[in-house]
Protein backbone atom coordinates (compact mmCIF):
# COMPACT_ATOMS: atom_id res chain seq x y z
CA UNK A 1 -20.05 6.11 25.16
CA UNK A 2 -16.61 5.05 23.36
CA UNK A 3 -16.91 2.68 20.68
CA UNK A 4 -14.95 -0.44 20.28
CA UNK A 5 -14.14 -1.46 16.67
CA UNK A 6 -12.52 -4.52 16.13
CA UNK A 7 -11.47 -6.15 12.82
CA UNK A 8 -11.52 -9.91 12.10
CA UNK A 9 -11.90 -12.43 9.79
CA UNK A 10 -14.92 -15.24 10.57
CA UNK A 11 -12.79 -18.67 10.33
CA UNK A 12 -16.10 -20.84 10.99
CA UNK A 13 -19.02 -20.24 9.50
CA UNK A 14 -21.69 -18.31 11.72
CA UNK A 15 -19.44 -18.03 14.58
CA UNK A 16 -17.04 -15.41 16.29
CA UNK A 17 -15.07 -14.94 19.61
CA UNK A 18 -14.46 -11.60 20.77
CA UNK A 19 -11.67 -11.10 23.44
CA UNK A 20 -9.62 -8.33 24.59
CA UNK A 21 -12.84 -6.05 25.43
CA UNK A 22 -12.32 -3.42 27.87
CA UNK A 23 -15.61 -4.39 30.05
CA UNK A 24 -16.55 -6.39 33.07
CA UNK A 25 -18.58 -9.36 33.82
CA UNK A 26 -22.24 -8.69 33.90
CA UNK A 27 -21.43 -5.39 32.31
CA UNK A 28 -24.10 -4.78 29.01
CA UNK A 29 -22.89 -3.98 25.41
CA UNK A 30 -24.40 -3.93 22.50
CA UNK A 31 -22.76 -5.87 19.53
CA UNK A 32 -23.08 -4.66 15.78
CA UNK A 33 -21.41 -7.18 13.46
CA UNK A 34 -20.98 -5.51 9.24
CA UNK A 35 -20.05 -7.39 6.82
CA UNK A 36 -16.45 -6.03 4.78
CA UNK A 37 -16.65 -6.29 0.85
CA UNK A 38 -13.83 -8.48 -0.30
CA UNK A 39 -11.49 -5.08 -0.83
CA UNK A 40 -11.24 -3.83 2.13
CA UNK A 41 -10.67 -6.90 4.16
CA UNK A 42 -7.33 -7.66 5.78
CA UNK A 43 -5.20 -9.50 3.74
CA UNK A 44 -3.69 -12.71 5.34
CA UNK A 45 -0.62 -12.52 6.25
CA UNK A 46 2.08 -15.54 4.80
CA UNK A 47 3.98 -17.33 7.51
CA UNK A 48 7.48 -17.90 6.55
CA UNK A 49 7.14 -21.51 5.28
CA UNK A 50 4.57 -20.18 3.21
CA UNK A 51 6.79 -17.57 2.49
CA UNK A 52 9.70 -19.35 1.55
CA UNK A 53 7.07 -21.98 -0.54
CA UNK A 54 5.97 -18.97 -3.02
CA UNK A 55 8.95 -18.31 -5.08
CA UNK A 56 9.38 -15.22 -4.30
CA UNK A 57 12.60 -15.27 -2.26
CA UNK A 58 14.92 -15.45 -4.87
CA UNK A 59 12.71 -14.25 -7.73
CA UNK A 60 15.44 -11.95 -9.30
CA UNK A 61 18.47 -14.05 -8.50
CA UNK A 62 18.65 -15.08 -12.39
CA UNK A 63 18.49 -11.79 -14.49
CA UNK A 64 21.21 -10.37 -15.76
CA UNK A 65 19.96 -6.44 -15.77
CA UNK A 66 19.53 -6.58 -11.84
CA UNK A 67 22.43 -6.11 -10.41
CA UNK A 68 21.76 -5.46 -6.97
CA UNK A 69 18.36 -6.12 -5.95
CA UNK A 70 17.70 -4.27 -2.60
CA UNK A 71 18.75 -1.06 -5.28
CA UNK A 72 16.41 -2.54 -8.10
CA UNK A 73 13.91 -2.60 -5.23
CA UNK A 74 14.10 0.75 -4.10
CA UNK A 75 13.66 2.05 -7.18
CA UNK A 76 10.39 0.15 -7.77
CA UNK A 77 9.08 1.65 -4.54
CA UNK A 78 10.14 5.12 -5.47
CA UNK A 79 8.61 4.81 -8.73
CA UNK A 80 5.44 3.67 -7.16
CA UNK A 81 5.54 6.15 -4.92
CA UNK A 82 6.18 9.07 -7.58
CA UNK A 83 2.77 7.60 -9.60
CA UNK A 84 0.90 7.83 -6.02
CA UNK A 85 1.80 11.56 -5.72
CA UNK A 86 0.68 12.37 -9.63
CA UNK A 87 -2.21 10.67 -8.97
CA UNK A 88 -3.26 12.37 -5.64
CA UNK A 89 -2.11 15.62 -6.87
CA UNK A 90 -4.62 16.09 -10.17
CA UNK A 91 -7.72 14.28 -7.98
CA UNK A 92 -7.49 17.53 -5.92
């Protein structure tokens, strides 16, 4: 038996709708619903009015020791990304 696992977030209280299944009318399934702890649910994703709303566009546009941003950027990422790899290299 293949298992279907589908993620979602329950918009009103004590109901769900489940579509896109891969079975046929009359067909019988067995539903488990779990609940997620607050961590590992999906975080919602910001439309771009929302987007736009938050301040973030244009959050470096004033500081004088940013000079190009997309660079400034990078090098966050990278930086990030270097602290990942320490940290995954001494949990082994």
């Amino acid at each position: 038996m293949d298992a279907v696992r589908l993620e979602q977030v329950v918009v009103t209280d004590g109901q769900m709708v489940l579509t896109g299944l891969p079975y046929k009318k009359g067909q019988w399934v067995e539903v488990i619903v779990l609940p997620q702890s607050q961590k590992t649910a999906p975080r919602s994703r910001l439309t771009v009015r929302q987007l736009r709303r938050s301040g973030l566009i244009g959050l470096w546009q004033d500081r004088d020791d940013i000079e190009d941003s997309a660079v400034y950027a990078r090098q966050l990422r990278e930086q990030a990304q270097q602290r990942g790899d320490i940290r995954h290299d001494s949990a082994g």
